[in-house]
N, C-alpha and C. Protein backbone atom coordinates (compact mmCIF):
# COMPACT_ATOMS: atom_id res chain seq x y z
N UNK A 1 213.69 91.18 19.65
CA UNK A 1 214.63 90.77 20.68
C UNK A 1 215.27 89.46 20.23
N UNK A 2 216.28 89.53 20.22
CA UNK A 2 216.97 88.44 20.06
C UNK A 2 217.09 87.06 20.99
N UNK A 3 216.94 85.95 20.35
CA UNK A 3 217.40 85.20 21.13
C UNK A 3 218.25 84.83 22.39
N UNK A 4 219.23 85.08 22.25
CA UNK A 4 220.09 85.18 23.08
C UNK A 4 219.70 86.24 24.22
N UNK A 5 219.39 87.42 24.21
CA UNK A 5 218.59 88.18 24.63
C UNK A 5 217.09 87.71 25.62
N UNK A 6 216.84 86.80 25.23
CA UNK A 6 215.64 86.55 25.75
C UNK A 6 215.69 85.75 26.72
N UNK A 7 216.80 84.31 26.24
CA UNK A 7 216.95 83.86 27.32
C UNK A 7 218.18 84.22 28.72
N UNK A 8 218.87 85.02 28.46
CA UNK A 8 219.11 86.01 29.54
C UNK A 8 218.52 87.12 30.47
N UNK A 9 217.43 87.24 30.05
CA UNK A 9 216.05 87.80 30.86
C UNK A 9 215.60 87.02 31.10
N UNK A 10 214.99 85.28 31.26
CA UNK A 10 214.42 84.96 31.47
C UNK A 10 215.42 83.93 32.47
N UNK A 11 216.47 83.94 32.31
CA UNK A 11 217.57 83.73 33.41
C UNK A 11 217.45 84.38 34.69
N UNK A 12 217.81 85.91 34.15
CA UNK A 12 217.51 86.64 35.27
C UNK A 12 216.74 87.45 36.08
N UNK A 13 215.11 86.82 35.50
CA UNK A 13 214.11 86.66 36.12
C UNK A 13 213.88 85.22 37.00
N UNK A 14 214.15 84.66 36.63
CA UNK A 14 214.33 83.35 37.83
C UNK A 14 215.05 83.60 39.03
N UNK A 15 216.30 84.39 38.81
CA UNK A 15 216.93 84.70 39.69
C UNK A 15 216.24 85.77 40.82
N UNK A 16 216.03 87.00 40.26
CA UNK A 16 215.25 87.77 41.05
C UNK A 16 214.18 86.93 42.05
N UNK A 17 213.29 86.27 41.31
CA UNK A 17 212.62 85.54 41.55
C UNK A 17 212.82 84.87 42.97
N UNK A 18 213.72 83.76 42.51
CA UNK A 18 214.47 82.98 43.95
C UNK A 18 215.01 83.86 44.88
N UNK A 19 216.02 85.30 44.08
CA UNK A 19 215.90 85.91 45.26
C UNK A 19 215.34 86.65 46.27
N UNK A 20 214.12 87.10 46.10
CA UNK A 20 212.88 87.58 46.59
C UNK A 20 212.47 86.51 47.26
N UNK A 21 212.13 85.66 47.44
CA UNK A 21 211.73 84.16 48.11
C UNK A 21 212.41 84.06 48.75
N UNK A 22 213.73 83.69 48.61
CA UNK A 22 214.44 83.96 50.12
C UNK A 22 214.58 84.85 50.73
N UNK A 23 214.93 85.65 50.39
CA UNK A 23 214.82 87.24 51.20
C UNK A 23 213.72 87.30 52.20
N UNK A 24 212.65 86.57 51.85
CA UNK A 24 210.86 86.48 52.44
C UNK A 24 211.08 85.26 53.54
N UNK A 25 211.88 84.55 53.27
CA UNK A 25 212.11 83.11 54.08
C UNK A 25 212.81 83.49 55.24
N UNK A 26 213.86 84.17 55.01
CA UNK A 26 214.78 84.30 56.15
C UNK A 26 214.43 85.74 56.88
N UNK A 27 213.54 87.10 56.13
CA UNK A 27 212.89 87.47 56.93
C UNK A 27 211.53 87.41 57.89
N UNK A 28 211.07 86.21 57.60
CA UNK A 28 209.97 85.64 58.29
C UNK A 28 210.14 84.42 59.62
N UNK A 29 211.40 84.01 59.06
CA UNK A 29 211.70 82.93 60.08
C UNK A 29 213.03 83.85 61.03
N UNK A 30 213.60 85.00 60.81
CA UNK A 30 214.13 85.69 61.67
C UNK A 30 213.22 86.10 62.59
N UNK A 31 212.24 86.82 61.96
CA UNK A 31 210.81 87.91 62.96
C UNK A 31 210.50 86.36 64.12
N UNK A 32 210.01 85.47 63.38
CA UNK A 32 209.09 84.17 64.25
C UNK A 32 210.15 83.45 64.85
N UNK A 33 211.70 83.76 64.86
CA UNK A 33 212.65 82.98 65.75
C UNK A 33 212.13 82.90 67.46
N UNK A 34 212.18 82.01 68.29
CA UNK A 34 211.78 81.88 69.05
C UNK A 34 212.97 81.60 69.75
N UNK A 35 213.69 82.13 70.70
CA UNK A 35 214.75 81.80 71.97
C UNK A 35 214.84 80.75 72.42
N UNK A 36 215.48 79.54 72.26
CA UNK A 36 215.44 78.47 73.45
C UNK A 36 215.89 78.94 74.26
N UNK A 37 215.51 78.52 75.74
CA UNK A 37 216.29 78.50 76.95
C UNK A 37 216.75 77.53 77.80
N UNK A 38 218.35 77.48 77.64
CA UNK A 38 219.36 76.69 77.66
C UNK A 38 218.53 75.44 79.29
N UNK A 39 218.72 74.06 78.93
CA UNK A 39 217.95 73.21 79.84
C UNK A 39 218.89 73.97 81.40
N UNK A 40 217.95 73.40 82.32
CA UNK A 40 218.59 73.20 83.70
C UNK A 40 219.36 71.92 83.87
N UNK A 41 220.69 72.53 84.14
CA UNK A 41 222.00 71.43 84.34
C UNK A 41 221.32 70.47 86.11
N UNK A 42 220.57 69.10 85.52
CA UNK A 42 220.57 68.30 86.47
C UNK A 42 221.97 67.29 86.97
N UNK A 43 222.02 67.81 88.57
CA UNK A 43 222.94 66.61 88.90
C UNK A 43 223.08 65.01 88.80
N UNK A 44 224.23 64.48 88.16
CA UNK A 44 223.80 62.94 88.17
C UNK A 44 224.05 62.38 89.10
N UNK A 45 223.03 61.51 90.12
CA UNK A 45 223.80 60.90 91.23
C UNK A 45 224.67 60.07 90.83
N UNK A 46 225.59 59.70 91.97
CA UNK A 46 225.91 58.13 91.19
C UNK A 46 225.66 57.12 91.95
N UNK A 47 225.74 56.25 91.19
CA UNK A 47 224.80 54.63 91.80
C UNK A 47 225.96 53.88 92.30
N UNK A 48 225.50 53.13 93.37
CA UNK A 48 226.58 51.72 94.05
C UNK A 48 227.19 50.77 92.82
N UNK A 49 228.37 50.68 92.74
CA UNK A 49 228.86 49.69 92.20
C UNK A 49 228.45 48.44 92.60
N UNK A 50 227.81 47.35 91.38
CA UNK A 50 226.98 46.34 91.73
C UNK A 50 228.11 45.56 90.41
N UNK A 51 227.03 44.08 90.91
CA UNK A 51 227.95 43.09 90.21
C UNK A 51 227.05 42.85 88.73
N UNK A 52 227.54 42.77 87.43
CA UNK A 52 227.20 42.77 86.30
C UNK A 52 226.17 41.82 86.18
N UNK A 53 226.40 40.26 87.04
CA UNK A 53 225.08 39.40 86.77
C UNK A 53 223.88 39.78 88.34
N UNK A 54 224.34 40.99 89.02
CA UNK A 54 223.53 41.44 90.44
C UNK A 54 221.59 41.64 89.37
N UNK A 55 220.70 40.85 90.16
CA UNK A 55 219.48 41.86 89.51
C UNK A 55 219.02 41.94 90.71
């Protein structure tokens, strides 16, 4: 096998590689996705206009 040859298999064995790993990543963290559910919209009261040096 030639050089050149070899390291183009061993290129695109890395690749496979990485891509199998992700493939595993994003089907594992799709399955274990968990739903948030959107907060409850609290009303803000509003407060008396007071004076900036008021404590």
């Amino acid at each position: 096998m030639s050089l050149t040859m070899t390291i183009v298999m061993l290129i695109a064995g890395w690749l496979a590689v990485a891509a199998a790993m992700l493939w595993g990543v994003l089907r594992i963290s799709r399955r274990h996705h968990h739903p948030v559910q959107p907060a409850p919209i609290k009303k803000v009261e509003k407060h008396s206009a007071r004076h900036a040096t008021a404590h």
